[in-house]
Protein backbone atom coordinates (compact mmCIF):
# COMPACT_ATOMS: atom_id res chain seq x y z
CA UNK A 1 0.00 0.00 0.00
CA UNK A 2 3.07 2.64 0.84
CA UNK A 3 4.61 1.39 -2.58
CA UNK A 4 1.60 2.07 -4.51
CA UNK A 5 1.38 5.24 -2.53
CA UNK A 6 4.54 6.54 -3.20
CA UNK A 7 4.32 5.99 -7.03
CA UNK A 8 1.14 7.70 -6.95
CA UNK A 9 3.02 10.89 -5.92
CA UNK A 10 5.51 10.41 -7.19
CA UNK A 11 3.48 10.64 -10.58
CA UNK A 12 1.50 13.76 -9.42
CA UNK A 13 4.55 15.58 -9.32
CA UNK A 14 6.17 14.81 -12.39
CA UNK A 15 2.60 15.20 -14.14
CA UNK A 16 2.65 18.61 -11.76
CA UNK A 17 5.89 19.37 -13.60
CA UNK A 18 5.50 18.89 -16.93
CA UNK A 19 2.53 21.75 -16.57
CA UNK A 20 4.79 24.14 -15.30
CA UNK A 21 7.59 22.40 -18.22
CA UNK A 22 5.32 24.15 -21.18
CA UNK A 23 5.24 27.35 -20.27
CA UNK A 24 9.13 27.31 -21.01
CA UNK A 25 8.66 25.75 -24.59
CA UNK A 26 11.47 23.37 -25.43
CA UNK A 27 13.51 24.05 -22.76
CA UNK A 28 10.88 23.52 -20.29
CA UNK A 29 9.85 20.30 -21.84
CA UNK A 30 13.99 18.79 -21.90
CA UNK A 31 14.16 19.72 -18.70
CA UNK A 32 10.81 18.02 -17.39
CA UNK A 33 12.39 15.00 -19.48
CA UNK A 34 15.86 15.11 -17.23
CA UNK A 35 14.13 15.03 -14.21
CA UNK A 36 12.23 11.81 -15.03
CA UNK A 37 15.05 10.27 -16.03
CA UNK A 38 16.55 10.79 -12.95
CA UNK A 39 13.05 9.31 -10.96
CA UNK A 40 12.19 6.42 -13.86
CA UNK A 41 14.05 3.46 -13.07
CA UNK A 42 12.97 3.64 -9.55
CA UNK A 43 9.42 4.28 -10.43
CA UNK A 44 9.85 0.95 -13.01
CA UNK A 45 11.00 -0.92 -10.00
CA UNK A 46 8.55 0.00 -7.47
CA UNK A 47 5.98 0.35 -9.93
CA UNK A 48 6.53 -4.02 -10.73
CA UNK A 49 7.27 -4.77 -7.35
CA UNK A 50 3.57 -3.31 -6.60
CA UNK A 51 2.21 -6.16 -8.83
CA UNK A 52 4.32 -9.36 -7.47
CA UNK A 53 7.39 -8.37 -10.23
CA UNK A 54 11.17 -7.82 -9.21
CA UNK A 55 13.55 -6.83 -11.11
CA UNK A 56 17.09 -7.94 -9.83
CA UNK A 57 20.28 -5.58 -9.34
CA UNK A 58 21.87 -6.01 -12.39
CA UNK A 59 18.87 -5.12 -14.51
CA UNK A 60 18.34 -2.15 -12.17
CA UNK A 61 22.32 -1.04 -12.65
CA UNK A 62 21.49 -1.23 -16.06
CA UNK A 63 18.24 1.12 -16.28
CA UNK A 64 20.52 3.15 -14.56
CA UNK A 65 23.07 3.48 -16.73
CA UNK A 66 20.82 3.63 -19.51
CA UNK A 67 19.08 6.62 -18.11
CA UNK A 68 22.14 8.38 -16.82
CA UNK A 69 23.19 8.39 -20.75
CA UNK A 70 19.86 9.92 -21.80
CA UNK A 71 20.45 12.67 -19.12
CA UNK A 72 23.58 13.75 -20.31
CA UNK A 73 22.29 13.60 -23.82
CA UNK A 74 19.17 15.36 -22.82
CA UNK A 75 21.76 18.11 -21.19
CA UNK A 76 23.59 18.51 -24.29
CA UNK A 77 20.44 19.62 -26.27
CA UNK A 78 18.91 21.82 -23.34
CA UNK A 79 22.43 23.82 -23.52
CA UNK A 80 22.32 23.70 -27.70
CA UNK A 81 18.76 25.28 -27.52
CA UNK A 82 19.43 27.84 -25.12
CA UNK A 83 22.60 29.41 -26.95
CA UNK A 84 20.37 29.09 -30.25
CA UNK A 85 17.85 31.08 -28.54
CA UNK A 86 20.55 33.49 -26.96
CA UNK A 87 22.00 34.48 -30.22
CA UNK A 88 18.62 34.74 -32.07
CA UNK A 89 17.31 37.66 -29.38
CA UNK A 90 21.04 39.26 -30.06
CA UNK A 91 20.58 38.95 -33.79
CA UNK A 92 16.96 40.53 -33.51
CA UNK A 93 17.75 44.19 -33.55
CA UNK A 94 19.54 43.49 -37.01
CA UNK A 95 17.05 41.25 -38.31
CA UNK A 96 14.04 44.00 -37.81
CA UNK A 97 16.43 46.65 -39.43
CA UNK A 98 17.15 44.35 -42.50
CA UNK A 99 13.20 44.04 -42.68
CA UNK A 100 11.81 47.25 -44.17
CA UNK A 101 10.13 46.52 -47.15
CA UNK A 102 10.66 48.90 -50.13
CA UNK A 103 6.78 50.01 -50.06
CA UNK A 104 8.19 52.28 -46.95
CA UNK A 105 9.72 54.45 -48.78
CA UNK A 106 8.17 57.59 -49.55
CA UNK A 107 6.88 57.77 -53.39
CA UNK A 108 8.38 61.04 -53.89
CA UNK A 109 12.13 59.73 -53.86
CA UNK A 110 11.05 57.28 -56.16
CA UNK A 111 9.73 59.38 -58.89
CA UNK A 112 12.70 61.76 -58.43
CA UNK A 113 15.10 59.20 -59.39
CA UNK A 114 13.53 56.69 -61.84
CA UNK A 115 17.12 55.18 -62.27
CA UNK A 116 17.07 54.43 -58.85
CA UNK A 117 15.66 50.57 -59.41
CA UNK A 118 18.73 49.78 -61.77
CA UNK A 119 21.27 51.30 -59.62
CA UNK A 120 21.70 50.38 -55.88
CA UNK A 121 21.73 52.62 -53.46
CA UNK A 122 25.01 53.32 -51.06
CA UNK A 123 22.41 52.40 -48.27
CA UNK A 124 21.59 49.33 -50.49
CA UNK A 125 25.53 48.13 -50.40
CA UNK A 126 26.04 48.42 -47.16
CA UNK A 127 24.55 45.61 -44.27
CA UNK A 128 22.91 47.35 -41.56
CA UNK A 129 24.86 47.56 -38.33
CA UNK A 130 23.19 46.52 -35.03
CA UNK A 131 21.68 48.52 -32.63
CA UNK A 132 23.96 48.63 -29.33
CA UNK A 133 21.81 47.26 -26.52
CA UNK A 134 20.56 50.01 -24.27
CA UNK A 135 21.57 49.93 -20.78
CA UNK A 136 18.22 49.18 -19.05
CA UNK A 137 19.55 51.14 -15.89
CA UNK A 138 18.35 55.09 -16.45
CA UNK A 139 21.58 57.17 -17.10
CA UNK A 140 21.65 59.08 -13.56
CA UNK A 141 21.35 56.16 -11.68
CA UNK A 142 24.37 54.24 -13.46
CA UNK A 143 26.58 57.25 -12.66
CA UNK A 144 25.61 56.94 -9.25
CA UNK A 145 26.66 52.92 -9.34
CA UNK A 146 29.77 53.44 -11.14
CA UNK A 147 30.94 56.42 -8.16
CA UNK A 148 31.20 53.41 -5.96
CA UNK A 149 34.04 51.75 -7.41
CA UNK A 150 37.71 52.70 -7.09
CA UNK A 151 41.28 52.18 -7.99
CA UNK A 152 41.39 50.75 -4.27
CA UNK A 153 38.53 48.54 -4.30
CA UNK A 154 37.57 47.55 -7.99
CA UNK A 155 38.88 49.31 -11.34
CA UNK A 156 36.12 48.78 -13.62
CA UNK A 157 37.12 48.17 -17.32
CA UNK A 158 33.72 47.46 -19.21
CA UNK A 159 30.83 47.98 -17.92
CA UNK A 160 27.78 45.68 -19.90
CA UNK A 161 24.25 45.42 -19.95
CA UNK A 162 22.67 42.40 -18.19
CA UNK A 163 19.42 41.46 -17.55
CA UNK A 164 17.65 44.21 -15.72
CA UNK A 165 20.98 45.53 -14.19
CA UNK A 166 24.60 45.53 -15.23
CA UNK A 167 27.60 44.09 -15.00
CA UNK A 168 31.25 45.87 -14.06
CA UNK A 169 33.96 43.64 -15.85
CA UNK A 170 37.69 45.10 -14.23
CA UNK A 171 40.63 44.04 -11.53
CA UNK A 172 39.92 43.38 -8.23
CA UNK A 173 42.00 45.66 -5.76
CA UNK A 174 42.09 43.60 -2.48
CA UNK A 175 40.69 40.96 -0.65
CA UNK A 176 37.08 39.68 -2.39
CA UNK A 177 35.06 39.84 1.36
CA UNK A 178 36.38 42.95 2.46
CA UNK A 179 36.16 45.00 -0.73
CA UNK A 180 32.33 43.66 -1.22
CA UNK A 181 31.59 44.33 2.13
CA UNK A 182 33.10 48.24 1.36
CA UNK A 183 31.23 48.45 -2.20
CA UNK A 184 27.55 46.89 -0.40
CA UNK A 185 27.95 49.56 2.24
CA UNK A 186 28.55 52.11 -0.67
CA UNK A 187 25.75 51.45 -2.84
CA UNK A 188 22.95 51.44 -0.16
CA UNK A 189 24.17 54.47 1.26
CA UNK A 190 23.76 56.04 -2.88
CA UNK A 191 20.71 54.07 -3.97
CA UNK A 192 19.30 52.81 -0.95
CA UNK A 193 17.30 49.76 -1.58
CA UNK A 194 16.74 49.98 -5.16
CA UNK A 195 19.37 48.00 -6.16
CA UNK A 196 21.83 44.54 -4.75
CA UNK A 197 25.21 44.30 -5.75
CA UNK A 198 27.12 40.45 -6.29
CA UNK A 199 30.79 39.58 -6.60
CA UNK A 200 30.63 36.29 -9.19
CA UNK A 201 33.44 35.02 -11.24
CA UNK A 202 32.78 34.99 -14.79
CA UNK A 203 34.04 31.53 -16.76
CA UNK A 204 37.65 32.30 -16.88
CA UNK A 205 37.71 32.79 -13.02
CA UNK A 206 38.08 36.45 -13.44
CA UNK A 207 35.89 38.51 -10.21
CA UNK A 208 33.12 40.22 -11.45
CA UNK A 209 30.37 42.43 -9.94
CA UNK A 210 27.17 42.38 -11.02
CA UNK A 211 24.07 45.51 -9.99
CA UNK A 212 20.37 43.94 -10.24
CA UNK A 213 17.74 46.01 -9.40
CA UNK A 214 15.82 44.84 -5.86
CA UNK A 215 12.82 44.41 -8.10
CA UNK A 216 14.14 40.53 -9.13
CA UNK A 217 14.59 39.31 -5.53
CA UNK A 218 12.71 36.40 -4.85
CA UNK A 219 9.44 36.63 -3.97
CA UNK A 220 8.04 36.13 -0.19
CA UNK A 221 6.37 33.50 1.20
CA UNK A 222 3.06 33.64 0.77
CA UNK A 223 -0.36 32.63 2.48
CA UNK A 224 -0.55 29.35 0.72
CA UNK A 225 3.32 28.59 1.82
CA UNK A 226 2.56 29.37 5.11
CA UNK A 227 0.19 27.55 5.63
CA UNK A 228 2.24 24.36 4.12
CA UNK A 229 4.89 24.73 6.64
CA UNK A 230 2.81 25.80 9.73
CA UNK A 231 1.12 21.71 8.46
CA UNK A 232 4.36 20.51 8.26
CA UNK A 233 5.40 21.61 11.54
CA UNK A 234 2.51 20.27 13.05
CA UNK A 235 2.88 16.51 11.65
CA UNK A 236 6.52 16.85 12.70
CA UNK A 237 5.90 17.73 16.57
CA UNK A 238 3.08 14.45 16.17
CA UNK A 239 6.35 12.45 14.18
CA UNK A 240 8.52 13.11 17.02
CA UNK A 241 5.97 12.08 19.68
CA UNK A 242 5.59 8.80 17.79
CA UNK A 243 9.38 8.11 17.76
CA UNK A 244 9.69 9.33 21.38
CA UNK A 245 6.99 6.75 22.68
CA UNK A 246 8.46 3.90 20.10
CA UNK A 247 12.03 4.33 22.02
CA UNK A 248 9.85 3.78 25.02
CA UNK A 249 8.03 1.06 24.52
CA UNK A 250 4.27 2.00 23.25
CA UNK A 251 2.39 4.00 20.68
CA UNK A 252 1.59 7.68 20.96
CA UNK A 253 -1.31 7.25 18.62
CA UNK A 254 -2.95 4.79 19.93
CA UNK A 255 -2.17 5.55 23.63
CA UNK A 256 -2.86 9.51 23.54
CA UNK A 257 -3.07 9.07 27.52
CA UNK A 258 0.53 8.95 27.92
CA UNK A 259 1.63 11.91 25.63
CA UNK A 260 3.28 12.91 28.50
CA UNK A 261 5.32 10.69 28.86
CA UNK A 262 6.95 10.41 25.38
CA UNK A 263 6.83 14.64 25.66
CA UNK A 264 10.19 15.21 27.46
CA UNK A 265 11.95 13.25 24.50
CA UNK A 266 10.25 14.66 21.65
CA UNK A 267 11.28 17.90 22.89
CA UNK A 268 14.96 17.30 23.27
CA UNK A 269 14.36 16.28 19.35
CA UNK A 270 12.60 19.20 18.55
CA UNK A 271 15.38 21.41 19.98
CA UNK A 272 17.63 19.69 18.15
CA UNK A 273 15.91 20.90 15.08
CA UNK A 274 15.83 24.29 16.28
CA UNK A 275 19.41 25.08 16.95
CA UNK A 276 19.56 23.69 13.66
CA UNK A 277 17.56 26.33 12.12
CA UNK A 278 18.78 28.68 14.99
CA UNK A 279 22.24 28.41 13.23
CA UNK A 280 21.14 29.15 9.28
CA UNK A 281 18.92 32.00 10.41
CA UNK A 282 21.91 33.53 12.65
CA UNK A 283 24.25 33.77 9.61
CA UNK A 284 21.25 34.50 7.36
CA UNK A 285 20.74 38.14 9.45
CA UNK A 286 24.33 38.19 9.56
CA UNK A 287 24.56 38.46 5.31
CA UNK A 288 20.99 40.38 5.24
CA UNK A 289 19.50 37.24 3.69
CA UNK A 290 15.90 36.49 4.11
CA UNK A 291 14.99 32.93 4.84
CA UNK A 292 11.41 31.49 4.18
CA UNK A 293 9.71 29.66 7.23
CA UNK A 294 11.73 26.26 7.63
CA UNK A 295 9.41 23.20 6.07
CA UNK A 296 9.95 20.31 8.05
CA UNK A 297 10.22 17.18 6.79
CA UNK A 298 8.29 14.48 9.09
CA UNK A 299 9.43 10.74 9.27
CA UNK A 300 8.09 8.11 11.68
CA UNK A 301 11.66 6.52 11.80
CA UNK A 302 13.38 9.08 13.72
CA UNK A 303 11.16 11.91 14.19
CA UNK A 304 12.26 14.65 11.34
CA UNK A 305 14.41 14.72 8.38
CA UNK A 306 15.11 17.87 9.09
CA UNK A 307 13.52 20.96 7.13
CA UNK A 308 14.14 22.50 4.24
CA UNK A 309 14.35 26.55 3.79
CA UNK A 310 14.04 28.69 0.95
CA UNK A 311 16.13 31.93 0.27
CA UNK A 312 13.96 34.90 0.12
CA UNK A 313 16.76 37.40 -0.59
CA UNK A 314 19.54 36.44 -3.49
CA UNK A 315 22.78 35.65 -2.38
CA UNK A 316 25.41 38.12 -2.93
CA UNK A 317 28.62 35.09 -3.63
CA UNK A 318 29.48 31.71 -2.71
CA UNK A 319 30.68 32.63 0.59
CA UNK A 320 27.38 33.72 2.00
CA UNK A 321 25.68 30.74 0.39
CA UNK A 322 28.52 28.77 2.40
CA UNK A 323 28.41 30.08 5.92
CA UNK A 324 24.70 29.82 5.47
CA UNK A 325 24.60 26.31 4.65
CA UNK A 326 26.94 25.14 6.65
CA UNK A 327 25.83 26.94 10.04
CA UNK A 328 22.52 24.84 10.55
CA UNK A 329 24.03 21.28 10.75
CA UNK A 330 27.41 23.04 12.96
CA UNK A 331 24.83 24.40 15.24
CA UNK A 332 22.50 20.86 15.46
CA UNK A 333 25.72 18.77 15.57
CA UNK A 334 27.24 20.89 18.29
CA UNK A 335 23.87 20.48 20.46
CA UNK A 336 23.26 17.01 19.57
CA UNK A 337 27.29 15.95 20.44
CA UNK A 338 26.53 18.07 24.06
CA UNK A 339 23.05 15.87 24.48
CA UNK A 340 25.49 12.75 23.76
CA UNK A 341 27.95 13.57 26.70
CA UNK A 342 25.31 14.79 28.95
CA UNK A 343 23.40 11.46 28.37
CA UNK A 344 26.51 8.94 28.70
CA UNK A 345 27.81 10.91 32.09
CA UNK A 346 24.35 10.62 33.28
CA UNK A 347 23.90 6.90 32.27
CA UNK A 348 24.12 4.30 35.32
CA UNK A 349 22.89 1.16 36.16
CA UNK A 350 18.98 2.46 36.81
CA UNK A 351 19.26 4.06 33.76
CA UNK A 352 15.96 3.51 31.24
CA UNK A 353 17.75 2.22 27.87
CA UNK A 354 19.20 -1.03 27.51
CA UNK A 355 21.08 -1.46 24.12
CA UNK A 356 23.85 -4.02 22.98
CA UNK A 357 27.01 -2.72 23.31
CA UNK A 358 27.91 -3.08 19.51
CA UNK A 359 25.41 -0.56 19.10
CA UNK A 360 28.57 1.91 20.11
CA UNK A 361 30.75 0.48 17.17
CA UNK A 362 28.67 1.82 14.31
CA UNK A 363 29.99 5.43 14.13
CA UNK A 364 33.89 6.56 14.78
CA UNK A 365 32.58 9.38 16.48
CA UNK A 366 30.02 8.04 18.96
CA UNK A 367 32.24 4.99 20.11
CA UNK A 368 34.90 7.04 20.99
CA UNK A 369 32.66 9.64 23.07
CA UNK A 370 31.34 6.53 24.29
CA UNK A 371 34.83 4.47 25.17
CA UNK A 372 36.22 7.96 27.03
CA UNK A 373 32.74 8.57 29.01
CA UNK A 374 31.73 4.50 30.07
CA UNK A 375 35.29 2.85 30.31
CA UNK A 376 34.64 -0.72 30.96
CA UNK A 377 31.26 -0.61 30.57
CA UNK A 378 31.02 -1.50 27.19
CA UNK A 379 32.73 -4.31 27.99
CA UNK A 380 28.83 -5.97 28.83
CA UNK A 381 26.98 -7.38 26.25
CA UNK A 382 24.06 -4.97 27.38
CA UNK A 383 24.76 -1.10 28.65
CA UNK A 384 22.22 0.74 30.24
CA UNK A 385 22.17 4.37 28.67
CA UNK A 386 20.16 7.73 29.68
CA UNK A 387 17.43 9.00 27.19
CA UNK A 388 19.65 11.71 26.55
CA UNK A 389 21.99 9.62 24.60
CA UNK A 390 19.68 8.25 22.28
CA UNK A 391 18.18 11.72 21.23
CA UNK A 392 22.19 12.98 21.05
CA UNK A 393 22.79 9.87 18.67
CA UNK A 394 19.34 10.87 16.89
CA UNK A 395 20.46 14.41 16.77
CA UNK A 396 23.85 13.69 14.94
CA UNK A 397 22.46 11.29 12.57
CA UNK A 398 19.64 14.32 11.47
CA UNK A 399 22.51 16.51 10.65
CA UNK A 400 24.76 14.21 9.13
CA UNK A 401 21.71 13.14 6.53
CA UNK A 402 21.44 16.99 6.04
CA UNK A 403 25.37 17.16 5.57
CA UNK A 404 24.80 14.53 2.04
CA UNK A 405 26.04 16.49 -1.55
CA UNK A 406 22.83 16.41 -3.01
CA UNK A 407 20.13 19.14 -4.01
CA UNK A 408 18.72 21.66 -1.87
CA UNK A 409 20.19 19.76 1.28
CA UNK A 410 22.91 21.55 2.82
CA UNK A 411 24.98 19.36 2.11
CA UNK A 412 24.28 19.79 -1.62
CA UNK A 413 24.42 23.85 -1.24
CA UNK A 414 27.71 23.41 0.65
CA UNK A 415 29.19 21.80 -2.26
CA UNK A 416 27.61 24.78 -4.31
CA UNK A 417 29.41 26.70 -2.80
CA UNK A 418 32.83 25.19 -2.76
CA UNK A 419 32.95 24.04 -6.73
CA UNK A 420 30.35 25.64 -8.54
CA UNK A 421 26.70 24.61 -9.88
CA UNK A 422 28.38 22.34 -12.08
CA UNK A 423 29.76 20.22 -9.83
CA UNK A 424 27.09 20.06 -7.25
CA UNK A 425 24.69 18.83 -9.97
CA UNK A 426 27.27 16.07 -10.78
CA UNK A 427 27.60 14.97 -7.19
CA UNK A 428 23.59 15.11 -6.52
CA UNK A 429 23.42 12.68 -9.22
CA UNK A 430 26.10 10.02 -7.91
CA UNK A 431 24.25 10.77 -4.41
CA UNK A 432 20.60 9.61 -5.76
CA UNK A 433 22.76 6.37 -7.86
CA UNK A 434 24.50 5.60 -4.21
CA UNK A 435 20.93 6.12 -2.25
CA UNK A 436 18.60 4.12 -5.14
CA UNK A 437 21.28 1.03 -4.16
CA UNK A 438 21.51 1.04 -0.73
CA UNK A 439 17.41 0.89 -0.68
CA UNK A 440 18.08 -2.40 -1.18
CA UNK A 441 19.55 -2.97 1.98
CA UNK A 442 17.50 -0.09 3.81
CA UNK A 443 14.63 1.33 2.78
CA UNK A 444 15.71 4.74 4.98
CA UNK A 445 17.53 5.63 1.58
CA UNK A 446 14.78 5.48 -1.05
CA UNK A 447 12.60 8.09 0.92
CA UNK A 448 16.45 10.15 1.16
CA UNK A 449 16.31 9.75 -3.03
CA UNK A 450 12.71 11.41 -2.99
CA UNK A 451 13.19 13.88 -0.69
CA UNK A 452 15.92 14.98 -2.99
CA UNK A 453 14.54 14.60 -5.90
CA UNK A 454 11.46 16.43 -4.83
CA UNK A 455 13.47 19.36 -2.94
């Protein structure tokens, strides 16, 4: 029933896509085809195993393989189609001017030279030139931009139209952080609001800045969003109950009675989760980035996935997108490493958890906190453990799953912001390839696939 579940969605969203695909013509519709590439095989093997049919690894490496081709194929055109339709809108200022028809001309000039037809024109000879694009920024308001830069902070050389703003092509004069953080300060105090600067490197690794008007920043959340994540928090605070009373013993659900009980453990979850967002949102106000309200993602197996949060402000460089990312799991690893200790000093023999003691030897990290805090203890075949060290190990594990190079996870936006789009894609790819094999040995790793896939 889950299975058949799960490819229902599954299909919903890709049918969900390929609605928003058309709008983008071609494009849209190569990209839709990419992204069910990257979802097909899976949906082919779940999609059989739903009727009684299974498919066996091989034939699964295979689909894989065969789809991962297709995908890079697929790339190849989407990139083909949009230079064609990059140099057609830079051609079109030409094209219109090669376009007047002869009936335009005024009759007069054509009766006062009747040779005129078997001779050709000097204007005839000669191929239109095209139109320089305008500089969509009004005049004053460039001159006002360009004041901010300096021999001592960034010599501009060219200065281009792009988009709705500009871009200043030059030498950088100093370190990249601490000019940018000079030229931000300069153009808000000039313009105010009306415009964001960025510092991006251009394809020969060259620092360039670019001016957007504050017009293109994403948009805010709206009602409908809200509403969506205020849900989502809701099913997660019930998710985390359920896991809470599972460690215990008994079901939340169907013993509502002792909510209570399973309360104190949820909520050492829960805050888990928020120093977690805690730590994005502190270097978000940092930067003067604008965060969306977190979405949590809800799981029976150990409470929370985490959440995922959407930039409401774009980023100025890689660096911002960096300390961003990489805050959130810092801050939940350094709380959920603290619940860890606290639990293991705490831990006796009245203590409520009994586990093996191989339990300790699955993670480097947690067997050696473990080895340093319980000495000999672990020599037993069974060690009795505080609560606390469960929702520490729990807490870890959340931020580690967040910590994978895939997508929208921060994990995925750290790499971003290390090695470029490029490379991120690349590694979010090998990511869902690793995760779609190891469902076979845990099914944890398949809903980790969609998640990403669906992020």
């Amino acid at each position: 029933m889950t299975t058949a579940l799960l490819e229902i969605v599954a299909i919903g969203f890709l049918a969900w896509g390929f609605y928003r695909a058309r709008a983008y013509g071609r494009v849209g519709i190569l990209a839709w085809l990419q992204s069910l590439l990257l979802i097909a095989p899976w949906l082919l093997f779940f999609g059989l195993v739903a009727i009684g049919v299974y498919l066996n690894l091989a034939t699964v490496l295979f689909l894989f393989l065969i789809c991962t081709g297709l995908y890079i194929a697929i790339g190849r055109q989407i990139r083909a189609s949009v230079k064609e339709l990059t140099s057609r809108q830079s051609e079109q200022p030409t094209s219109k001017a090669l376009e007047s028809p002869e009936s335009t001309l005024p009759m007069a000039s054509q009766d006062q030279n009747p040779q005129a037809s078997s001779q050709p024109s000097t204007s005839e000879q000669k191929s239109p030139e095209p139109k320089p694009k305008t500089m969509p920024i009004p005049a004053d308001e460039l001159r006002v931009i360009q004041g901010i830069f300096g021999v001592d902070t960034f010599f501009v050389t060219e200065t281009i139209p792009y988009q709705e703003g500009a871009i200043f092509k030059g030498n950088l004069r100093g370190d990249a952080d601490h000019v940018y953080a000079r030229l931000s300060a300069s153009l808000r105090e000039r313009v105010h609001d009306r415009y964001r600067l960025f510092l991006v490197e251009n394809p020969d690794g060259k620092p360039v800045m670019i001016v957007l008007p504050s017009t293109t920043d994403p948009k805010p959340t709206n009602a409908w969003q809200l509403l969506v994540a205020i849900a989502l928090a809701v099913v997660t605070i019930a998710s985390c109950e359920e896991t809470a009373g599972l460690l215990l013993g008994f079901d939340v659900f169907s013993t509502p009675a002792r909510f209570a009980e399973a309360l104190p453990i949820a909520s050492a979850i829960l805050a888990i989760l928020a120093a977690h967002e805690l730590g994005h949102r502190w270097q978000a106000a940092r930067h003067a980035i604008k965060l969306s309200p977190p979405f949590f993602i809800p799981t029976l197996q150990i409470g929370t996935f985490g959440a995922w949060t959407r930039f409401e402000s774009l980023l100025p460089s890689r660096s911002v997108l960096f300390d961003i990312a990489v805050a959130g799991p810092l801050a939940g690893g350094i709380v959920s490493l603290i619940m860890l200790i606290a639990g293991l000093a705490l831990s006796n023999a009245d203590s409520l958890f009994q586990i093996p003691s191989q339990f300790f030897q699955g993670s480097i990290l947690v067997g050696t906190v473990a080895k340093v805090m319980l000495g000999d203890t672990l020599q037993a075949a069974i060690v009795h453990i505080h609560p606390l060290t469960v929702v520490g190990w729990l807490g870890l594990l959340i931020n580690a799953l967040n910590l994978m190079p895939a997508g929208q996870l921060d994990g995925g936006r750290i790499v971003q912001a290390i090695y470029g789009r490029k490379t991120a894609s690349w590694l979010t790819i090998a990511t869902i390839i690793v995760l779609g094999v190891a469902s076979f040995v845990n099914p944890l790793a398949l809903y980790w696939a969609l998640v990403i896939i669906v992020l």
